[in-house]
C-alpha atoms as a PDB file:
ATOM      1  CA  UNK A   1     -11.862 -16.307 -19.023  1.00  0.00           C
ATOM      2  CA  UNK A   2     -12.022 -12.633 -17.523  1.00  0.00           C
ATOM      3  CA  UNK A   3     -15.134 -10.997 -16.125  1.00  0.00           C
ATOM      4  CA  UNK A   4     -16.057  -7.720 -15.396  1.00  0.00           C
ATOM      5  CA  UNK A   5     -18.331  -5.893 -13.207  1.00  0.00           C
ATOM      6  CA  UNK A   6     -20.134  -2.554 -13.069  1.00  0.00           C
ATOM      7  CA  UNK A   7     -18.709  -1.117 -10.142  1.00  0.00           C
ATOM      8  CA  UNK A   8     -20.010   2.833 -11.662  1.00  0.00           C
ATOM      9  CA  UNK A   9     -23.320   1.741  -9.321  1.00  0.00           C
ATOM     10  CA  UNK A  10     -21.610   0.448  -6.129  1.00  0.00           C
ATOM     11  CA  UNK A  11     -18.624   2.687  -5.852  1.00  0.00           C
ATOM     12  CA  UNK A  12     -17.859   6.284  -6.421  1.00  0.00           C
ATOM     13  CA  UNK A  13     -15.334   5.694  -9.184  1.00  0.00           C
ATOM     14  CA  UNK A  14     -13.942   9.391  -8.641  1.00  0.00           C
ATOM     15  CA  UNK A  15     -13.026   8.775  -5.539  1.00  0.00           C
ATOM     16  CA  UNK A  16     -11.767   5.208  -5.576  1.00  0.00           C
ATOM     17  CA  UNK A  17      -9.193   7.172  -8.416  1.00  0.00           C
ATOM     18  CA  UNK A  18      -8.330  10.027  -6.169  1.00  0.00           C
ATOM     19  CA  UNK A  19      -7.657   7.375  -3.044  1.00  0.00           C
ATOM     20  CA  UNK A  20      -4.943   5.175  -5.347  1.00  0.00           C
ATOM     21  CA  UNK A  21      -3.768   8.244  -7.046  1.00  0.00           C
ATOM     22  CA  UNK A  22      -3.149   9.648  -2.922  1.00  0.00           C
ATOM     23  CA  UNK A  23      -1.702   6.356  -3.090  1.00  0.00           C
ATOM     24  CA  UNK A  24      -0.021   5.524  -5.536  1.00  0.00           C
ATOM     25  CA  UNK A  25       1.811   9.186  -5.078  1.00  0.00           C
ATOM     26  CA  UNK A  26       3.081   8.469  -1.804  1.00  0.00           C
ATOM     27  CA  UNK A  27       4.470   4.968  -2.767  1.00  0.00           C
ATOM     28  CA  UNK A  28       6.667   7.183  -5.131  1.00  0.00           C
ATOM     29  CA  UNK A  29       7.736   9.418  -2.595  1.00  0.00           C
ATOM     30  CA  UNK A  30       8.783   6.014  -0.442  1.00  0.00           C
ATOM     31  CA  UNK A  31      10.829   4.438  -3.060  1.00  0.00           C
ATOM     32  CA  UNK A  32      12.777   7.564  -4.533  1.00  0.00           C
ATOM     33  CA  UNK A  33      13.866   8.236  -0.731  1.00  0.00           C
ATOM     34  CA  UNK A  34      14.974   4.619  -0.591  1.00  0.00           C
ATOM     35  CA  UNK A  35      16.704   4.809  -3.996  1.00  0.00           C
ATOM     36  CA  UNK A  36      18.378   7.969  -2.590  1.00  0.00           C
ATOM     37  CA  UNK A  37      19.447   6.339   0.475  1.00  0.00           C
ATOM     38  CA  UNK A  38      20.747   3.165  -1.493  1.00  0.00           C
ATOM     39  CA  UNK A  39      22.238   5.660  -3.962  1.00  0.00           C
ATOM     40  CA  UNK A  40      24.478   7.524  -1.168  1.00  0.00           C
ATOM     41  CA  UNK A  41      27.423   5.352  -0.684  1.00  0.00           C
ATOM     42  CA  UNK A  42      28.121   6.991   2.854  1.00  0.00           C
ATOM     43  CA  UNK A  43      24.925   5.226   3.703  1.00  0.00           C
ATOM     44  CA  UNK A  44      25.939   1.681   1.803  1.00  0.00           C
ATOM     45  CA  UNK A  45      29.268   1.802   3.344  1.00  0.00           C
ATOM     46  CA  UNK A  46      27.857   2.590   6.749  1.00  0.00           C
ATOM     47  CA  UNK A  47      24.483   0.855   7.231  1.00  0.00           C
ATOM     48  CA  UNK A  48      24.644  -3.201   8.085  1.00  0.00           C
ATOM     49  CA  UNK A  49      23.734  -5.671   4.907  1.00  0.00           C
ATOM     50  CA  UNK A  50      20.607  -6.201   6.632  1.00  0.00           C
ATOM     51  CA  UNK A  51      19.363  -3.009   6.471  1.00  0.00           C
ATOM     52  CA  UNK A  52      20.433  -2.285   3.273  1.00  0.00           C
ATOM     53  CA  UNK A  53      18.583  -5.972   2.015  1.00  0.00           C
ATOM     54  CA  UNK A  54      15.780  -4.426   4.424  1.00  0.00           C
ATOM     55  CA  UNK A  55      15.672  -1.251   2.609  1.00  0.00           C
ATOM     56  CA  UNK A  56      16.251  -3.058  -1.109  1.00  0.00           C
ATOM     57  CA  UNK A  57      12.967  -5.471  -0.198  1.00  0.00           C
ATOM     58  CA  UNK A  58      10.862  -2.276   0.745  1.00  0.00           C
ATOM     59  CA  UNK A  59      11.986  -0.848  -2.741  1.00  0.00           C
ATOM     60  CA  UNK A  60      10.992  -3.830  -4.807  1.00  0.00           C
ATOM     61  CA  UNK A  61       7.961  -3.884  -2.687  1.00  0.00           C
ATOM     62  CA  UNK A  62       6.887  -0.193  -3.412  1.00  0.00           C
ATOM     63  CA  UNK A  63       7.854  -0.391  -7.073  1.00  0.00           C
ATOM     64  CA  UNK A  64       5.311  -3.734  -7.629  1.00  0.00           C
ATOM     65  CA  UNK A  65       2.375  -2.252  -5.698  1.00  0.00           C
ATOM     66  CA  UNK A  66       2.712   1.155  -7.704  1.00  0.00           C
ATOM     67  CA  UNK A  67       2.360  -1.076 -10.888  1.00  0.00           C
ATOM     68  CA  UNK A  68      -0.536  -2.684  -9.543  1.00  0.00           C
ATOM     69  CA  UNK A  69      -2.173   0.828  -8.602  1.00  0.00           C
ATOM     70  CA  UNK A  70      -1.295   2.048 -12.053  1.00  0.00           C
ATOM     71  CA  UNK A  71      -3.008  -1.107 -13.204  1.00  0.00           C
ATOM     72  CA  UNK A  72      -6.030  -0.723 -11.510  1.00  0.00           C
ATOM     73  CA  UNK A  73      -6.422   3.228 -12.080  1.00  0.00           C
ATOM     74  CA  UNK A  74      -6.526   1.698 -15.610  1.00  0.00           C
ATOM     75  CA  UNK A  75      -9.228  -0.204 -15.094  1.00  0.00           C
ATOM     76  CA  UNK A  76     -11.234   2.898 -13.644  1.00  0.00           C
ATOM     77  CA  UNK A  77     -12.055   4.827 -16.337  1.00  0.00           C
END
């Protein structure tokens, strides 16, 4: 069963898209530098497997929260 709520009342909807657009933009910027630092093999070669598993995490991390921003800027229209 889903529900939904008027939220045009309570929130300012244009802003509430301009904050996880803000957001969702710098989550981009986050993962292509990581997927440019994983893509540079003198950094693989050099960096410990814990920072690269670090730096992988933060990646998958950033990817699933953008989807869920995209999601929910959706939802806001």
């Amino acid at each position: 069963m889903t529900y939904g709520l008027q939220l045009g009342d309570v929130i300012d909807l244009a802003a509430e898209r301009a904050r996880l657009a803000k957001r969702r933009d710098k989550l981009e910027a986050e993962a292509a530098a990581i997927r440019g630092r994983l893509g540079s093999p003198a950094f693989v070669d050099k960096a410990p497997e814990e920072v690269i598993e670090e730096n992988r995490t933060k990646l998958a991390a950033a990817e699933a929260e953008t989807v869920r921003i995209a999601q929910a800027l959706e939802c806001l229209v």
